[in-house]
N, C-alpha and C. Protein backbone atom coordinates (compact mmCIF):
# COMPACT_ATOMS: atom_id res chain seq x y z
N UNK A 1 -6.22 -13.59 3.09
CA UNK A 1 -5.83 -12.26 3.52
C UNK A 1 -6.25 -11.27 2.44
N UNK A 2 -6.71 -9.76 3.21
CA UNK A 2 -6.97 -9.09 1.89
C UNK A 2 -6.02 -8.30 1.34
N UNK A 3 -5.90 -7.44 0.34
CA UNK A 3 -5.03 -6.89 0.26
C UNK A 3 -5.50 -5.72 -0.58
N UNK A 4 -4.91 -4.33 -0.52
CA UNK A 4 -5.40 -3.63 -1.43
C UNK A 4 -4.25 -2.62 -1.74
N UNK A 5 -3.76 -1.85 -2.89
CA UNK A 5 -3.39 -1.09 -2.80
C UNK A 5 -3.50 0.13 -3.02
N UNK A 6 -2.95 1.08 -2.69
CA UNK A 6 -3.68 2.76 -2.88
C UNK A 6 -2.33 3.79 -3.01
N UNK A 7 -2.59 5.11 -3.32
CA UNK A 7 -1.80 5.85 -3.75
C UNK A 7 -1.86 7.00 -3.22
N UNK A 8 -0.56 7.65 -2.34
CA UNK A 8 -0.54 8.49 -1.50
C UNK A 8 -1.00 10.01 -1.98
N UNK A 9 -2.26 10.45 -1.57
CA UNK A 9 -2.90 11.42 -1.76
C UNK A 9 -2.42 12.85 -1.26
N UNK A 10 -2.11 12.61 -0.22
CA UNK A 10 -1.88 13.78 0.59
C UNK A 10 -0.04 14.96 0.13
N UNK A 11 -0.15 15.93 0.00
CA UNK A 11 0.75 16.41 -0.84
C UNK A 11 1.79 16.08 -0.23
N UNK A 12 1.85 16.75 1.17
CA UNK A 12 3.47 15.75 2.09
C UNK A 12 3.62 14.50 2.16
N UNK A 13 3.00 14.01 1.53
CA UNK A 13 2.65 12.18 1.85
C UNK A 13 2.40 12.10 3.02
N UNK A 14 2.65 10.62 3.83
CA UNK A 14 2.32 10.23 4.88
C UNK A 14 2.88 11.03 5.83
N UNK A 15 2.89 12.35 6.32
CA UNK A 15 3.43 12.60 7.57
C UNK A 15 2.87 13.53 8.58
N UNK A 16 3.22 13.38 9.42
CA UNK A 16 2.14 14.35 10.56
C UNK A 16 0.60 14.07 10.45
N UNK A 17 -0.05 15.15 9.86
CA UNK A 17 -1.73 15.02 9.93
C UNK A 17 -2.22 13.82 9.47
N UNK A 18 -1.78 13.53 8.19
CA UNK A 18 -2.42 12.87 7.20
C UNK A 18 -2.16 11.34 7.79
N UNK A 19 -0.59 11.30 8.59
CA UNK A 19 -0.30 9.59 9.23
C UNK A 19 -1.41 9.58 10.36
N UNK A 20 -1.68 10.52 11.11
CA UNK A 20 -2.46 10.43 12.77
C UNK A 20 -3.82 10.21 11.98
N UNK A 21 -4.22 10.97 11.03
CA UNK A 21 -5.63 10.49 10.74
C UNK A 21 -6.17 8.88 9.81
N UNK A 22 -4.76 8.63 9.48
CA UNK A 22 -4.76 7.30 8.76
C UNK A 22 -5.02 6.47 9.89
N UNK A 23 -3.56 6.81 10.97
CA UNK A 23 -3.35 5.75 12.26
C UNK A 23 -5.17 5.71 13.03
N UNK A 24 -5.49 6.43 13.17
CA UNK A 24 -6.65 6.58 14.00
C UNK A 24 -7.61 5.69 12.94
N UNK A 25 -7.80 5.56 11.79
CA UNK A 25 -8.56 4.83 10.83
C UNK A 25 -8.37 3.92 10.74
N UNK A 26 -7.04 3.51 10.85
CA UNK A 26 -6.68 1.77 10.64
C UNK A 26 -6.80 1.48 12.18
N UNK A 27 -6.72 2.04 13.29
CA UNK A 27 -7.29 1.38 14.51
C UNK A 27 -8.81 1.11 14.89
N UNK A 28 -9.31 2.22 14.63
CA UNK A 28 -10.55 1.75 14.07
C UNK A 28 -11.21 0.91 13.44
N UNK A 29 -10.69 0.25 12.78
CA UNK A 29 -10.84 -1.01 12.03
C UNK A 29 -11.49 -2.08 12.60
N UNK A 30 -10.67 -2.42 13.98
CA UNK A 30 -10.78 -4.01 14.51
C UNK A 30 -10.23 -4.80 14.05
N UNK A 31 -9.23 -4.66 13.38
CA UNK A 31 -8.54 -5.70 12.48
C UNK A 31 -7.04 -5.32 12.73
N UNK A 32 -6.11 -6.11 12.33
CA UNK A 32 -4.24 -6.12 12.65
C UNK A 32 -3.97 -5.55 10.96
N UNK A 33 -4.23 -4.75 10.90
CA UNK A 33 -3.86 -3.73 9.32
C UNK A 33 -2.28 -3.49 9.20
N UNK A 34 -1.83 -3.88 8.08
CA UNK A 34 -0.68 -3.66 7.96
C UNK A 34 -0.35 -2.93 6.32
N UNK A 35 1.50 -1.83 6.79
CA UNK A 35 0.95 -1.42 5.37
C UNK A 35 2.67 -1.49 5.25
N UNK A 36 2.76 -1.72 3.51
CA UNK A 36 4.51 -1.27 3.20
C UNK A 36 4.38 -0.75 1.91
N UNK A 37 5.62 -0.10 1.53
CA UNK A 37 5.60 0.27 0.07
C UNK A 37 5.25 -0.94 -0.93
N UNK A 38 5.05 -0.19 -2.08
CA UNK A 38 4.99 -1.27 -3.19
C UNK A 38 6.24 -1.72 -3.51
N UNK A 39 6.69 -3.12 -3.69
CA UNK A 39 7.98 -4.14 -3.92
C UNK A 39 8.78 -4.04 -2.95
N UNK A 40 7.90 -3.54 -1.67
CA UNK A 40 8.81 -4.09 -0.52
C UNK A 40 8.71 -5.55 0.36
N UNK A 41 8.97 -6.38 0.80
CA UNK A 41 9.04 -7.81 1.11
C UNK A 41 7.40 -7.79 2.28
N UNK A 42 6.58 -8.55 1.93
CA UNK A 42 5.54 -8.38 2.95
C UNK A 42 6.08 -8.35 4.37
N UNK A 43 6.87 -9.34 4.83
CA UNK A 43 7.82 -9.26 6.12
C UNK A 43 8.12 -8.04 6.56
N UNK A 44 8.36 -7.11 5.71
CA UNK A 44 8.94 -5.64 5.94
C UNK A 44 7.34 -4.74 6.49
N UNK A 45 6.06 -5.13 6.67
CA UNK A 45 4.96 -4.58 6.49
C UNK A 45 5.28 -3.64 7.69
N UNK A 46 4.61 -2.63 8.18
CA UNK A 46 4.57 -2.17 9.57
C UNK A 46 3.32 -2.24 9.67
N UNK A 47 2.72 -1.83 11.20
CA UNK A 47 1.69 -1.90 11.57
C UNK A 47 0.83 -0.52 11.10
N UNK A 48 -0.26 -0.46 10.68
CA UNK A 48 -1.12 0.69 9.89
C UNK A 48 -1.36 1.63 11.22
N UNK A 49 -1.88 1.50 12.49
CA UNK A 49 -1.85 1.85 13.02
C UNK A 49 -1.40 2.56 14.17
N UNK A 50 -0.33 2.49 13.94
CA UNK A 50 1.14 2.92 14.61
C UNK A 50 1.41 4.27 13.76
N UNK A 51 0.98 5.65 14.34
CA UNK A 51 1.66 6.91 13.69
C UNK A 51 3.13 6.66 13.49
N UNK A 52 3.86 6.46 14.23
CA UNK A 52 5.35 5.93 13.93
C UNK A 52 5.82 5.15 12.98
N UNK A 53 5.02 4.23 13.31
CA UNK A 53 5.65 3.37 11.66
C UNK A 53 5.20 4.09 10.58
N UNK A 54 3.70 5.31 10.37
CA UNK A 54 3.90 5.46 9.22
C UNK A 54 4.93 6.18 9.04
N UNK A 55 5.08 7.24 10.11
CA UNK A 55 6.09 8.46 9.53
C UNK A 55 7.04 7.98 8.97
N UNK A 56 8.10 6.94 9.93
CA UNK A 56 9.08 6.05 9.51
C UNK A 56 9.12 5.24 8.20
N UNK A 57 7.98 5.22 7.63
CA UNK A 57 7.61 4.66 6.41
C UNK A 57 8.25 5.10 4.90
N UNK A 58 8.31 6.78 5.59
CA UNK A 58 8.43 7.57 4.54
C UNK A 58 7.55 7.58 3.21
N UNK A 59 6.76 7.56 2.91
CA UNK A 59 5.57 7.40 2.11
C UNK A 59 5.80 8.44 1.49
N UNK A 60 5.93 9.22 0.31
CA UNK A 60 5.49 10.50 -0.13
C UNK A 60 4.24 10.35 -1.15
N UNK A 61 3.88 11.81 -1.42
CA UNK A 61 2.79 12.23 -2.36
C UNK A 61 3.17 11.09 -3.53
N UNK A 62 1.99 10.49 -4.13
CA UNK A 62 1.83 9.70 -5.59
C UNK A 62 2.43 8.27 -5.34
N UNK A 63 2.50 8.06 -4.55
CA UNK A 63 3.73 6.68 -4.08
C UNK A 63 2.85 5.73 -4.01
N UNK A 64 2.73 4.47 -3.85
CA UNK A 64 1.50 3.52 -3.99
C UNK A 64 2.32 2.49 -2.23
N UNK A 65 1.52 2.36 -1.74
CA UNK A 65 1.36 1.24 -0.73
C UNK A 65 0.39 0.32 -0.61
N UNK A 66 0.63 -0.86 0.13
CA UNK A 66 -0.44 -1.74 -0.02
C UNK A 66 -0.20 -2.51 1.17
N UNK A 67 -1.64 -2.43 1.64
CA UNK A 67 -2.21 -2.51 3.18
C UNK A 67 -3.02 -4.15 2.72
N UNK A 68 -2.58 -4.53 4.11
CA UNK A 68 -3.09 -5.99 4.13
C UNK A 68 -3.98 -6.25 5.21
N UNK A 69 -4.69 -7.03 5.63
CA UNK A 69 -5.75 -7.56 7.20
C UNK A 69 -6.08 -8.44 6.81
N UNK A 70 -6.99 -9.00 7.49
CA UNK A 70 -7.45 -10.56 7.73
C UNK A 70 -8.64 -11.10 8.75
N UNK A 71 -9.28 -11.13 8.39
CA UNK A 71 -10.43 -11.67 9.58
C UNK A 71 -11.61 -11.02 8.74
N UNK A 72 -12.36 -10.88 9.57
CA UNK A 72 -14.04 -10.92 9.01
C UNK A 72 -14.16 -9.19 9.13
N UNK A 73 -14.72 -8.93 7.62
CA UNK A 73 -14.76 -7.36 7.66
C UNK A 73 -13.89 -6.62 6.77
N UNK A 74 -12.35 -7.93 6.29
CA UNK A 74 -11.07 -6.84 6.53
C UNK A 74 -11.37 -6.34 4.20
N UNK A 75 -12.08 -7.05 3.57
CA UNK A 75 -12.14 -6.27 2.51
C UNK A 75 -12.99 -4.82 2.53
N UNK A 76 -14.10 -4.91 3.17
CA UNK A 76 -14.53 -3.47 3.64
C UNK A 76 -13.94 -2.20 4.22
N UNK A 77 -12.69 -3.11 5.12
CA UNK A 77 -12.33 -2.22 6.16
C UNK A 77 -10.97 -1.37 5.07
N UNK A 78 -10.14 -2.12 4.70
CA UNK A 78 -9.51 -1.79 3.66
C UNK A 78 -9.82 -0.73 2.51
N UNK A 79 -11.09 -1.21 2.11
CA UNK A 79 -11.76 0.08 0.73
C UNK A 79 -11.64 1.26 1.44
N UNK A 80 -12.24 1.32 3.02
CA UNK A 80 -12.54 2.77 3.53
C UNK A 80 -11.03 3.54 3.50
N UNK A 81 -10.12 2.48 4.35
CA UNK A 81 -8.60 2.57 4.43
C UNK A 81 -7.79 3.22 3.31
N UNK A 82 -8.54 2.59 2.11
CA UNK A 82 -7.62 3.20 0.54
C UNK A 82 -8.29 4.51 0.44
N UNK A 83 -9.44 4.80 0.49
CA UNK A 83 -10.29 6.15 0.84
C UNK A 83 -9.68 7.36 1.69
N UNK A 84 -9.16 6.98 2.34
CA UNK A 84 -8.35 7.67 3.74
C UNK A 84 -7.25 8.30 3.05
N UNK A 85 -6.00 7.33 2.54
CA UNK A 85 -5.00 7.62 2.13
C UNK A 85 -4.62 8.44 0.22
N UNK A 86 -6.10 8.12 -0.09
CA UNK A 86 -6.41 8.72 -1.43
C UNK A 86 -6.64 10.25 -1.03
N UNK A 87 -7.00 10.14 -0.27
CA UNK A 87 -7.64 12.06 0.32
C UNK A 87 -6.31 12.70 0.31
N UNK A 88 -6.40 13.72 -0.21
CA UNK A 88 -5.31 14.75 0.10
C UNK A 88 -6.04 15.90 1.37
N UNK A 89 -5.27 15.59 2.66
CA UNK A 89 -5.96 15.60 3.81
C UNK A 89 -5.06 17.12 4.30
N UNK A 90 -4.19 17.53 3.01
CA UNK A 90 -3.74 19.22 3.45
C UNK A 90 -3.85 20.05 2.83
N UNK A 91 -5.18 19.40 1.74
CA UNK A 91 -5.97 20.44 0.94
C UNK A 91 -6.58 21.32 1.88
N UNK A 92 -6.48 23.16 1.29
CA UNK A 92 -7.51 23.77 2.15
C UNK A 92 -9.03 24.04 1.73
């Protein structure tokens, strides 16, 4: 399984814009992407692609999460994924 972790870019953290454009990225994928805070139980993961779970996530600005997948592709798919969530996506 891969795993990577990354650090919430976006100044509101994960919510509204910045979760729908993540969610739309990790569906994009082709892969079952999953993401939770850092030292939270992998069991606890939610699905990356689910706007809901991120909001519910509560993620804020500087916070580190770490997104997991599996299958063929999923270390590539991941780098772009940490790319996504590194962006501060409510810069004007």
């Amino acid at each position: 399984m891969a795993e990577r972790t990354a650090t919430i870019g976006s100044r509101v953290g994960l919510h509204a814009r910045p979760a729908a454009i993540f969610a739309e990225a990790a569906g994009e994928a082709g892969l079952d992407v999953t993401i939770a805070k850092v030292g939270e139980p992998a069991d606890e993961a939610m699905d990356a692609s689910s706007i809901l779970s991120l909001m519910s996530l509560g993620a804020e600005y500087g916070q580190q999460v770490v997104l997991r997948a599996e299958g063929p592709g999923a270390d590539e798919a991941l780098a772009k994924l940490v790319t996504v969530l590194e962006t501060d996506h409510d810069a004007e």
